[in-house]
C-alpha atoms as a PDB file:
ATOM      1  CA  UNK A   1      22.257   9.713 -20.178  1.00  0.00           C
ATOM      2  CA  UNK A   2      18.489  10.604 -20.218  1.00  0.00           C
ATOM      3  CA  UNK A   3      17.406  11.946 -23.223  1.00  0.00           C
ATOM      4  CA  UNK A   4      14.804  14.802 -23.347  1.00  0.00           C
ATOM      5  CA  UNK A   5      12.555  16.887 -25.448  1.00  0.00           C
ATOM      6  CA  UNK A   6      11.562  20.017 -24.888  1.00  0.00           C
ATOM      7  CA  UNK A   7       8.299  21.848 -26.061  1.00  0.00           C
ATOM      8  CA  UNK A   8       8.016  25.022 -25.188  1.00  0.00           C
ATOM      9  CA  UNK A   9       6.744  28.302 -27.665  1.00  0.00           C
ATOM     10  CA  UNK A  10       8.763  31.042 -25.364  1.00  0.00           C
ATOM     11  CA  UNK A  11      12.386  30.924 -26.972  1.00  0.00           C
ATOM     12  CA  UNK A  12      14.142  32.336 -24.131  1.00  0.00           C
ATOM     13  CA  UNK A  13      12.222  29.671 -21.871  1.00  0.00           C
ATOM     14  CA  UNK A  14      13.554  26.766 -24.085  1.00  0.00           C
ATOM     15  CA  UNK A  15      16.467  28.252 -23.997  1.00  0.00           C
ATOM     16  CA  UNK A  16      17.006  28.789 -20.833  1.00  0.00           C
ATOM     17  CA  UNK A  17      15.384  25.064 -19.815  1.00  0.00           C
ATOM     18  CA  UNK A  18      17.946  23.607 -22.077  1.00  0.00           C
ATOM     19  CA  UNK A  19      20.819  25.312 -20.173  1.00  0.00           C
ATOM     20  CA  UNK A  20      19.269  24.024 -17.248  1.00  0.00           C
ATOM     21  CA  UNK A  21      18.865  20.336 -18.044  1.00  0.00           C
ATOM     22  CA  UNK A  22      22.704  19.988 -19.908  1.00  0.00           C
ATOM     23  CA  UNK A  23      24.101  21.656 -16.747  1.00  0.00           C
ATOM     24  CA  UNK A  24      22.175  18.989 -14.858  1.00  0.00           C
ATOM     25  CA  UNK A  25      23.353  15.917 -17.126  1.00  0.00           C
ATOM     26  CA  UNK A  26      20.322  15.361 -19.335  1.00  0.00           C
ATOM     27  CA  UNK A  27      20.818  15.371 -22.958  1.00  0.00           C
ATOM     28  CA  UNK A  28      18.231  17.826 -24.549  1.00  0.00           C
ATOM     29  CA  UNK A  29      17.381  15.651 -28.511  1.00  0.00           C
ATOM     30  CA  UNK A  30      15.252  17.850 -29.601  1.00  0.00           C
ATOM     31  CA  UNK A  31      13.301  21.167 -29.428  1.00  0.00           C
ATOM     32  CA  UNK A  32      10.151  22.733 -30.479  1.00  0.00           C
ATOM     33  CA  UNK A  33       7.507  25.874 -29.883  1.00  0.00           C
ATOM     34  CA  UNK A  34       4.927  23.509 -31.634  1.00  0.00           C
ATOM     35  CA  UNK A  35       2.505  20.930 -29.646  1.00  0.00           C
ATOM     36  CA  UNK A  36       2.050  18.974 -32.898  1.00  0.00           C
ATOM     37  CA  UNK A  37       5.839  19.131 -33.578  1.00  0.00           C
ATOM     38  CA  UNK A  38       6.647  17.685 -30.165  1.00  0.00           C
ATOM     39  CA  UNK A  39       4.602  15.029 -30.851  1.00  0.00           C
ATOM     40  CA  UNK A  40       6.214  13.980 -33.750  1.00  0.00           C
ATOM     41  CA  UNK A  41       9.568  15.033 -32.869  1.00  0.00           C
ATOM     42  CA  UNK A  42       9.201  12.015 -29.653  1.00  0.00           C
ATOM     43  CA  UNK A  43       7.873   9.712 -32.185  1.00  0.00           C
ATOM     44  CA  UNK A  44      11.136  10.066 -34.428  1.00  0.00           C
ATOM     45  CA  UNK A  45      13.702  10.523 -31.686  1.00  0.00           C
ATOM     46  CA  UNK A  46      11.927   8.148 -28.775  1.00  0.00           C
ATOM     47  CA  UNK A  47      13.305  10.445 -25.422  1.00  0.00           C
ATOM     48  CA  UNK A  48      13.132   9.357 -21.989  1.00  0.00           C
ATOM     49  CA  UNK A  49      11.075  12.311 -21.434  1.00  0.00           C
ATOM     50  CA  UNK A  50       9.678  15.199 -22.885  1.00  0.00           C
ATOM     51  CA  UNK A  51       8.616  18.277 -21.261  1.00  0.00           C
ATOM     52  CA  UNK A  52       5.631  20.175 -22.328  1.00  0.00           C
ATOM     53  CA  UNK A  53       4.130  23.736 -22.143  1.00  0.00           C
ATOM     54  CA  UNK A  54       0.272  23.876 -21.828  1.00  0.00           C
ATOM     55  CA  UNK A  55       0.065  26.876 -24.026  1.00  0.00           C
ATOM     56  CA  UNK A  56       1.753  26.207 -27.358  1.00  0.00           C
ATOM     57  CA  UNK A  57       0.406  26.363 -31.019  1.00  0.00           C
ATOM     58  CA  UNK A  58      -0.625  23.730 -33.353  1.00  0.00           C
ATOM     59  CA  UNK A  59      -2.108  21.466 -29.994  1.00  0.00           C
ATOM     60  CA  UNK A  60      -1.688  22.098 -26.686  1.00  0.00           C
ATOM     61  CA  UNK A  61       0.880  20.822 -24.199  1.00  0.00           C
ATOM     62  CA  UNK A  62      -2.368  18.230 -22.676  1.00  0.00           C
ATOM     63  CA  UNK A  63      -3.163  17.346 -25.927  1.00  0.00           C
ATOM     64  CA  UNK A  64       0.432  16.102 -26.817  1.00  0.00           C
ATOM     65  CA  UNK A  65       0.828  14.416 -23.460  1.00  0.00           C
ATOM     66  CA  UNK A  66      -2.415  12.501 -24.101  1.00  0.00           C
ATOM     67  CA  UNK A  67      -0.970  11.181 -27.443  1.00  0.00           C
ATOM     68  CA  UNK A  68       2.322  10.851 -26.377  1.00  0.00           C
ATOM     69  CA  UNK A  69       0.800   8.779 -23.313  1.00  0.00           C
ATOM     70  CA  UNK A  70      -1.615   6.755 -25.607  1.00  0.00           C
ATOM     71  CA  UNK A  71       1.566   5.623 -27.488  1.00  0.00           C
ATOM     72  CA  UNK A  72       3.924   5.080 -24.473  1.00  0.00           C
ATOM     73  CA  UNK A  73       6.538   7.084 -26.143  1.00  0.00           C
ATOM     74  CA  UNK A  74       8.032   9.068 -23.388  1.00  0.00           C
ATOM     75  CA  UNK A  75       7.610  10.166 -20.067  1.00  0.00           C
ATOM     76  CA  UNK A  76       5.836  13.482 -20.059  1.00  0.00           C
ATOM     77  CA  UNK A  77       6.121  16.916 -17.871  1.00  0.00           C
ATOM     78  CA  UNK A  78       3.961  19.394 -17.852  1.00  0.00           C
ATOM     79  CA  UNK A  79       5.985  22.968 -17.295  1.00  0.00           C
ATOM     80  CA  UNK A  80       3.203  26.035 -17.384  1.00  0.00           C
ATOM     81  CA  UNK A  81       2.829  28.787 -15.959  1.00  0.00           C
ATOM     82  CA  UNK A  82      -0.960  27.907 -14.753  1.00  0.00           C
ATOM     83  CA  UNK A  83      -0.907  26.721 -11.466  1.00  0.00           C
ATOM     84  CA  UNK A  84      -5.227  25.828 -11.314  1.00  0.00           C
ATOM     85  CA  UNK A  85      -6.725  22.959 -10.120  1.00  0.00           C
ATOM     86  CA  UNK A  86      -8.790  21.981 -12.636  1.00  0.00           C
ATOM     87  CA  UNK A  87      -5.473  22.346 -15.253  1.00  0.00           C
ATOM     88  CA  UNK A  88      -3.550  19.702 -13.004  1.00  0.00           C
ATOM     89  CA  UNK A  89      -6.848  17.488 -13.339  1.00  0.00           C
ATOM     90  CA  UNK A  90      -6.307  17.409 -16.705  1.00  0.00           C
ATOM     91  CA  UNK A  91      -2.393  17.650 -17.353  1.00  0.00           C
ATOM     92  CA  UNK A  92      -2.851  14.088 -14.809  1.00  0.00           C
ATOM     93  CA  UNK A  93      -5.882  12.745 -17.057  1.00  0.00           C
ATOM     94  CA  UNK A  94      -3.962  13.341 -20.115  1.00  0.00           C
ATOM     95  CA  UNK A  95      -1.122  10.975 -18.608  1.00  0.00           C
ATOM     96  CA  UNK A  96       0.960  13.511 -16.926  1.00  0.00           C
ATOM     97  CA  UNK A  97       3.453  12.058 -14.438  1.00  0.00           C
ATOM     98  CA  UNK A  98       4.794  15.448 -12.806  1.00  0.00           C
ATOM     99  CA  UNK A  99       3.889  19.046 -12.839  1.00  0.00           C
ATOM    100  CA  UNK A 100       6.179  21.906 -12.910  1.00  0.00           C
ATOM    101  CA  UNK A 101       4.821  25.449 -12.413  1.00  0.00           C
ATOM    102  CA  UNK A 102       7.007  28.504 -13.875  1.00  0.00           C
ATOM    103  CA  UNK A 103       9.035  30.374 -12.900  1.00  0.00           C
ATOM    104  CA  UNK A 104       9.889  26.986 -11.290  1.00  0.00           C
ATOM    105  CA  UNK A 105      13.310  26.732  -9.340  1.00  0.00           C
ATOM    106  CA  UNK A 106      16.121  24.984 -10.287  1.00  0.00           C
ATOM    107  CA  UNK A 107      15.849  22.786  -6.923  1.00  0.00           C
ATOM    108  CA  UNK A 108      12.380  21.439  -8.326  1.00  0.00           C
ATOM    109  CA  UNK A 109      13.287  20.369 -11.454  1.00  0.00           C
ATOM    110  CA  UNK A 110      15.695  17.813 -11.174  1.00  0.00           C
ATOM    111  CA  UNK A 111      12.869  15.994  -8.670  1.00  0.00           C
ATOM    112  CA  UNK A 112      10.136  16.705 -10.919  1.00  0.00           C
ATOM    113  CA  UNK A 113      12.322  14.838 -13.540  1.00  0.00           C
ATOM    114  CA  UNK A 114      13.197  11.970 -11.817  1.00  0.00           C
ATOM    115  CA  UNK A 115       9.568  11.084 -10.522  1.00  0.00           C
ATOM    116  CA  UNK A 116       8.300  11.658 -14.331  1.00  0.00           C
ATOM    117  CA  UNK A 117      10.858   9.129 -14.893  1.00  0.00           C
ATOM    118  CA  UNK A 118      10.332   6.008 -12.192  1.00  0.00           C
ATOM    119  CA  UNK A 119       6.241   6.674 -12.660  1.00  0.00           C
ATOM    120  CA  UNK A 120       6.871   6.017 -16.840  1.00  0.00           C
ATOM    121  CA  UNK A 121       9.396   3.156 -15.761  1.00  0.00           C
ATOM    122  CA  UNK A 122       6.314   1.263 -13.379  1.00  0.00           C
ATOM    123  CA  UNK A 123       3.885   1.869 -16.305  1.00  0.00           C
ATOM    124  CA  UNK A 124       6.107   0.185 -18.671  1.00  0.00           C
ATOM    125  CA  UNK A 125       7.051  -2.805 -16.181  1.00  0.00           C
ATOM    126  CA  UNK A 126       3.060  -2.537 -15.314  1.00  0.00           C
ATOM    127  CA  UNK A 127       2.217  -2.930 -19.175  1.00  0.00           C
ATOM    128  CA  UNK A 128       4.707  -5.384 -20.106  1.00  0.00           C
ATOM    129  CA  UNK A 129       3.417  -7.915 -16.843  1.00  0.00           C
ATOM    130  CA  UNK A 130      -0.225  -7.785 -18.126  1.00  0.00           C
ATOM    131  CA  UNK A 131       1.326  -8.373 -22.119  1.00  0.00           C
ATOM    132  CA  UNK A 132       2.847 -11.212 -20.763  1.00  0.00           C
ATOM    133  CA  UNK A 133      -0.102 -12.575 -18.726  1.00  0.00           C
ATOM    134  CA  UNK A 134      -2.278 -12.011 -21.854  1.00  0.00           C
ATOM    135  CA  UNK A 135      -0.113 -13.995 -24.175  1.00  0.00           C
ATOM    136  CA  UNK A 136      -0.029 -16.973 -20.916  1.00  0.00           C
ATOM    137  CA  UNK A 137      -3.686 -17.090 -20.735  1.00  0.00           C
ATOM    138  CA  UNK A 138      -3.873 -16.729 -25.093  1.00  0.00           C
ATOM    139  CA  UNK A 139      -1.471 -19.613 -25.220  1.00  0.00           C
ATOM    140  CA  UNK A 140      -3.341 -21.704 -22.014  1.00  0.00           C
ATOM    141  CA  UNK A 141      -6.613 -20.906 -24.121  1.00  0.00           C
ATOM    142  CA  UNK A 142      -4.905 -22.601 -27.419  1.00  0.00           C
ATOM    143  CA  UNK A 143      -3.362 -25.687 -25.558  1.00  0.00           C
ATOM    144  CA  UNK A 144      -6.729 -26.440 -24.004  1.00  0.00           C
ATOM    145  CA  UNK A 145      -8.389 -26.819 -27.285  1.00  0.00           C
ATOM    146  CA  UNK A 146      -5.574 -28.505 -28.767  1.00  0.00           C
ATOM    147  CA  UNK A 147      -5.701 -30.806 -25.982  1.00  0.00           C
ATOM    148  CA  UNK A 148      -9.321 -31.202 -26.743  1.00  0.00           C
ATOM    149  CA  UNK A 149      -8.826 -32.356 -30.592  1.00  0.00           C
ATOM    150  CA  UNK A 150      -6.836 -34.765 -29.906  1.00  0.00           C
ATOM    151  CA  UNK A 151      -8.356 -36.474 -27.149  1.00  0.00           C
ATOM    152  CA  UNK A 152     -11.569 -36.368 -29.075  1.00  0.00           C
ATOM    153  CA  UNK A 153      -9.812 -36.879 -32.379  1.00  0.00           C
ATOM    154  CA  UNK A 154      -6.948 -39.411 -31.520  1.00  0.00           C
ATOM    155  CA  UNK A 155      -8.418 -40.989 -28.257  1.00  0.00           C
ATOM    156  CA  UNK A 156      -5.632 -39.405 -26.358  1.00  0.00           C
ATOM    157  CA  UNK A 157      -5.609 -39.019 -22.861  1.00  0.00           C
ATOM    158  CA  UNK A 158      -5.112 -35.355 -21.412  1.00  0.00           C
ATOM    159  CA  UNK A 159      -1.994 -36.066 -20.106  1.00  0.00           C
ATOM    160  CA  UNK A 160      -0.664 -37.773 -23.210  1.00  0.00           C
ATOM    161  CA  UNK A 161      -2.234 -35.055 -25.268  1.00  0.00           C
ATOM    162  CA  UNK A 162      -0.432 -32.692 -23.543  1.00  0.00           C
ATOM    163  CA  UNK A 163       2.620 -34.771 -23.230  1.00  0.00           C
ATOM    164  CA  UNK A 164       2.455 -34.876 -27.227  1.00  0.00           C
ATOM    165  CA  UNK A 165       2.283 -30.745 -27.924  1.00  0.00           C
ATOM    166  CA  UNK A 166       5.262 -30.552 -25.298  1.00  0.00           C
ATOM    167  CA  UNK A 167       7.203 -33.106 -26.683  1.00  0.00           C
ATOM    168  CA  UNK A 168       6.129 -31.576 -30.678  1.00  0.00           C
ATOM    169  CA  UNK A 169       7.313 -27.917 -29.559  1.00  0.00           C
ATOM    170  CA  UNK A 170      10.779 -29.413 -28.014  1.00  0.00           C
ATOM    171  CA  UNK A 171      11.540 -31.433 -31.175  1.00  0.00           C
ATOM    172  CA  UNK A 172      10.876 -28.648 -33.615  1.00  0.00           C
ATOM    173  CA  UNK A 173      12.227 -25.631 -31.087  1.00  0.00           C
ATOM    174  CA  UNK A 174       9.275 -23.966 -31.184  1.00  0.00           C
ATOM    175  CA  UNK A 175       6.285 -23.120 -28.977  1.00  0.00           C
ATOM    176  CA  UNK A 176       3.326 -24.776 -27.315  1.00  0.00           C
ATOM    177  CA  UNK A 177       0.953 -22.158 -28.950  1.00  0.00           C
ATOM    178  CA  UNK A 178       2.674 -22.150 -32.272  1.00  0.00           C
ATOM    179  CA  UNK A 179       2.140 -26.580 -32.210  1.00  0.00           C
ATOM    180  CA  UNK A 180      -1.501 -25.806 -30.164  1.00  0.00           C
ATOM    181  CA  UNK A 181      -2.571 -23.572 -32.745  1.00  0.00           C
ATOM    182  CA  UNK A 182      -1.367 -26.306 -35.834  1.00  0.00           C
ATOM    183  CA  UNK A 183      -3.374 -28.980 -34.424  1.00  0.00           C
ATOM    184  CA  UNK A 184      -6.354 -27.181 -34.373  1.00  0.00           C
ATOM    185  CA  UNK A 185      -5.644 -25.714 -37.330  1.00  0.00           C
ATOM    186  CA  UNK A 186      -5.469 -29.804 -38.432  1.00  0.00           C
ATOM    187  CA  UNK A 187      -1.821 -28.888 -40.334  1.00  0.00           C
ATOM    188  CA  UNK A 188      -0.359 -31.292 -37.517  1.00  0.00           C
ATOM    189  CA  UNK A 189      -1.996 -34.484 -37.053  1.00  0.00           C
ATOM    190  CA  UNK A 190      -0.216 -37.477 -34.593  1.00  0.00           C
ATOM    191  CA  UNK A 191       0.942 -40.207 -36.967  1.00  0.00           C
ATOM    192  CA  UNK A 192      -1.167 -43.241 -36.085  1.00  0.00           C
END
């Protein structure tokens, strides 16, 4: 069941919202009239999504998307009542993914939801891919060098010097950057 947060400073709003989302299937985790309290409240709980009012007291609703963003805590709506141009600019620069204007209908909410959702789900795939790539290139960067010391070092050949880290990481179940980074470190030297 998706889990949501909902920060919004109109009680009846919430309220109402909440109704609206429980009826729908969503589990609402947590509530709050408080920008700063919504952002807090997503750090403790970690929703799928969170919902956010422009207008609310402590920050505003685009301030608390941009840190909730920054963090990749949550997928974050903006639900106001401002419908201008140069608001949507921002809710989207502060790492909106969907934009709900009140009094919004029922019909548009569930939508509005979802695409929040599958936009936050590519980011996180999208983020995780280029983690991964980093730590492939990080790791290529290490064995390269590693390679390096002992050819210099050891007179191995670069196939034998790699041969040797592959061989060192099966043996001792570990990785090719953990053994890359020991022989340059000089803690693991070939025996001669």
């Amino acid at each position: 069941m998706t889990r949501v947060v909902i920060a919004e400073d109109e009680a009846i709003i919430r309220l109402d919202l909440k109704e609206t989302l429980e009826e729908e299937g969503y589990e609402v985790v947590g509530e709050t009239g408080r920008g700063d309290e919504a952002v807090e409240i997503v750090r403790d709980l970690r929703p799928d999504l969170v919902i956010l009012d422009i207008k609310m007291p402590g920050i505003d609703g685009l301030e608390a998307a941009r840190r909730i963003t920054e963090e990749r805590l949550a997928a974050t709506l903006i639900l106001t009542a401002f419908s201008q141009r140069e608001l949507i600019t921002q809710a989207r620069d502060a790492g909106a993914l969907a934009y709900l204007v009140k009094p919004f209908q029922r019909a548009d909410l569930v939508p509005a939801i979802e695409v929040a959702l599958g936009r936050h789900a590519e980011m996180q795939a999208l983020h995780e891919q280029a983690r991964t790539l980093e730590e492939r290139l990080e790791t290529r960067k290490l064995l390269d060098r590693a390679k390096g010391r002992l050819m210099d070092g050891h007179g191995f050949n670069e196939q034998d010097a790699f041969r040797y880290i592959q061989t060192t990481a099966m043996r001792e179940r570990t990785t090719m950057g953990d053994v890359s980074q020991r022989v340059i470190d000089g803690a693991l030297l070939p025996e001669a």
